[in-house]
C-alpha atoms as a PDB file:
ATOM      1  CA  UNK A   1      -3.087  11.528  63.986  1.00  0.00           C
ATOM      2  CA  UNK A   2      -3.174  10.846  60.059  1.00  0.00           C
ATOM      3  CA  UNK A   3      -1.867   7.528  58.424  1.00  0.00           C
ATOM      4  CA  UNK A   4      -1.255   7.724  54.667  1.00  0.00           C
ATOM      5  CA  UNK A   5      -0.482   4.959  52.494  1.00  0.00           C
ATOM      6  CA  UNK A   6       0.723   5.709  49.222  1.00  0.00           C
ATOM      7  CA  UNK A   7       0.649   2.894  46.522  1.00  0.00           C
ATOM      8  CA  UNK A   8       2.828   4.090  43.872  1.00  0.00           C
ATOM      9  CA  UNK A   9       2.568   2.079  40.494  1.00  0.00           C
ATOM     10  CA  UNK A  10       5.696   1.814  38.469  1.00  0.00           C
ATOM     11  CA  UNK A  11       7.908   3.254  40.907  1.00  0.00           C
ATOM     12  CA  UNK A  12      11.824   1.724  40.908  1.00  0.00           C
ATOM     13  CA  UNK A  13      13.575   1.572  44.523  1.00  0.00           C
ATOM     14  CA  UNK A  14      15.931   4.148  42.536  1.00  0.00           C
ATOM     15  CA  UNK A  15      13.397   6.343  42.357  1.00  0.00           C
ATOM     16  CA  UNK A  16      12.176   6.502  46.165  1.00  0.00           C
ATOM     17  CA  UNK A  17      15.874   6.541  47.005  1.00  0.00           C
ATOM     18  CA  UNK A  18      16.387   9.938  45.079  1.00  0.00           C
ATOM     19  CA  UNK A  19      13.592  11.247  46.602  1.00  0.00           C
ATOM     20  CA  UNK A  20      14.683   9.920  50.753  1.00  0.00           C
ATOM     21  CA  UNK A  21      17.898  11.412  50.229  1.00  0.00           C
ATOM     22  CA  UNK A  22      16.538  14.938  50.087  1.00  0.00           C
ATOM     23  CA  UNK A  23      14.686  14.308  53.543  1.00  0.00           C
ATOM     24  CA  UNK A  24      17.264  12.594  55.670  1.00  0.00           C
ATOM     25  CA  UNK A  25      15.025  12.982  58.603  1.00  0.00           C
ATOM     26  CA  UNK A  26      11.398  12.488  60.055  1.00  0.00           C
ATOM     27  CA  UNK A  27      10.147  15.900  59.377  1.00  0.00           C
ATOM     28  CA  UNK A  28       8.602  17.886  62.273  1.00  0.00           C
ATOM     29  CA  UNK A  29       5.032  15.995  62.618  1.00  0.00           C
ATOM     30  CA  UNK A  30       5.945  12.697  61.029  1.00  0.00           C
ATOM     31  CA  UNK A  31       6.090   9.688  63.562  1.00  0.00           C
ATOM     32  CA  UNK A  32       7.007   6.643  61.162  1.00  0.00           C
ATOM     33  CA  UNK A  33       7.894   6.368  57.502  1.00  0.00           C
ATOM     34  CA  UNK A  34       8.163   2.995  56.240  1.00  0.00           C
ATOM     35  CA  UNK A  35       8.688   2.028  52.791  1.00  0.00           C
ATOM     36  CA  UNK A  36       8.910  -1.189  50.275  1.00  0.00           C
ATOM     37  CA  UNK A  37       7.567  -3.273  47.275  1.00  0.00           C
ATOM     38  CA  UNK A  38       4.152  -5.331  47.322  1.00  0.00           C
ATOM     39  CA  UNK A  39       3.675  -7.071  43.983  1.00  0.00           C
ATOM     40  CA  UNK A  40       5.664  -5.033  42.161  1.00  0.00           C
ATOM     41  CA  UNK A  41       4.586  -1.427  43.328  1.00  0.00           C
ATOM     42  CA  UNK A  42       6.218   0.741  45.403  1.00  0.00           C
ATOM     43  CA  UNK A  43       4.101   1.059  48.905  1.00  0.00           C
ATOM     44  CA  UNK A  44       5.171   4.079  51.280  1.00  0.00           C
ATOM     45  CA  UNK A  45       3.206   4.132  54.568  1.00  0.00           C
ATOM     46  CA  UNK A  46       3.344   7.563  57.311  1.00  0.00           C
ATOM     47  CA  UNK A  47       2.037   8.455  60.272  1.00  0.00           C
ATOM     48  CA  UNK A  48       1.604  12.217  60.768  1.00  0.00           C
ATOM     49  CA  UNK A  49       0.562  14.191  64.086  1.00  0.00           C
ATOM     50  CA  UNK A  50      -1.322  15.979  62.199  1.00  0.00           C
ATOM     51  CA  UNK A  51      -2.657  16.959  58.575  1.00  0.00           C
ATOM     52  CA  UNK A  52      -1.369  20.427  58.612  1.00  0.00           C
ATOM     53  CA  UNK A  53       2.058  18.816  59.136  1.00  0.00           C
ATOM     54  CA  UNK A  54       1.618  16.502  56.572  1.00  0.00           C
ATOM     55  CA  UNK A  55       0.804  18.946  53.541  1.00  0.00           C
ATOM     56  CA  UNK A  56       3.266  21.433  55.191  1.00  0.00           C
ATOM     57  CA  UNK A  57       5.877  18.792  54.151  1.00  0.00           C
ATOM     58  CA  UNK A  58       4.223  17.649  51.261  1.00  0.00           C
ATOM     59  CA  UNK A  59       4.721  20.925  49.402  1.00  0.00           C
ATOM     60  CA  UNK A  60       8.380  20.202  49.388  1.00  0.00           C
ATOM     61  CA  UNK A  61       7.968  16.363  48.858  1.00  0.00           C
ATOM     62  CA  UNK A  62       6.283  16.852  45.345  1.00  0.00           C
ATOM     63  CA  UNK A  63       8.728  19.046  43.516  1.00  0.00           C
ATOM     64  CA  UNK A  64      11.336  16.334  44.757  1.00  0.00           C
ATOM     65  CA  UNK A  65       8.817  13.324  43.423  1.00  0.00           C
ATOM     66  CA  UNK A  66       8.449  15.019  40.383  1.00  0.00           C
ATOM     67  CA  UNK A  67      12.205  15.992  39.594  1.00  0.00           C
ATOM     68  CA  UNK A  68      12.547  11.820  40.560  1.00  0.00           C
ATOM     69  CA  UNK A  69       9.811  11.177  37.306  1.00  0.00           C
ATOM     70  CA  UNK A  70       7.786   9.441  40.017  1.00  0.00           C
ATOM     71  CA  UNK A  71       4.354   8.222  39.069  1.00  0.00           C
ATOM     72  CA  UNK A  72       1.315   9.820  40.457  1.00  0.00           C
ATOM     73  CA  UNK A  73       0.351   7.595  43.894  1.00  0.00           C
ATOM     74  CA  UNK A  74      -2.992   5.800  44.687  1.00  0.00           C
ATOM     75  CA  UNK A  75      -3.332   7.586  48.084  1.00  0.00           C
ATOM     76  CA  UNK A  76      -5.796   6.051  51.403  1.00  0.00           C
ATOM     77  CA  UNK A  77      -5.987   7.986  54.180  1.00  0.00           C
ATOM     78  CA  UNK A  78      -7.478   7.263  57.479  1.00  0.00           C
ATOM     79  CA  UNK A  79      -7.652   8.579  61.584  1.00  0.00           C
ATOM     80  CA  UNK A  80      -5.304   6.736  63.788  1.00  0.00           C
ATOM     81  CA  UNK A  81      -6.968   5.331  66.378  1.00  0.00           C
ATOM     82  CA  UNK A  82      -4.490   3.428  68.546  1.00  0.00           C
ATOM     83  CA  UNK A  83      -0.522   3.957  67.760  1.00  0.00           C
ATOM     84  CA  UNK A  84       2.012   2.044  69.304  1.00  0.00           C
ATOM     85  CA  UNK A  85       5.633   1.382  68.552  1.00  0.00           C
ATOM     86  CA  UNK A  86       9.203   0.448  69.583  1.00  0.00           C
ATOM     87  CA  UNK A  87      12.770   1.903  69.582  1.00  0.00           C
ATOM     88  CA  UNK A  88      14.431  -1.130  68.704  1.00  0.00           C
END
């Protein structure tokens, strides 16, 4: 498992929300997608099964990101080690 956080600088709200919209839904490998502001920068964190998953989707995410005029992201990457969640 992959976990990607993506610290985008000068990204609006308006601008992720352009981009969700195309991608309603997890995409086949993705296990969480959470997204929000931090001082003033847009911070987008996912958790992938794996990395070919992950740049399988990513070849249609930045087409969208770039038809959104979304700033380049700052981009840390690192192995899950221990992944636990909830359904509610």
């Amino acid at each position: 498992m992959i976990c990607r956080i993506y610290d985008v600088d000068g990204a609006t709200l308006e601008q992720y929300d352009e981009v969700d919209q195309q991608f309603p839904d997890l995409p086949d490998g993705g296990r969480c997608h959470i997204a929000g502001m931090l001082d003033g920068r847009l911070q987008v964190i996912e958790v992938w099964d794996s990395r070919e998953q992950l740049e399988a989707f990513e070849e249609k995410l930045g087409p969208a990101m770039q038809e959104a005029n979304v700033p380049n992201p700052k981009v840390t990457e690192f192995e899950v080690h221990n992944f636990e969640a909830t359904s509610s």
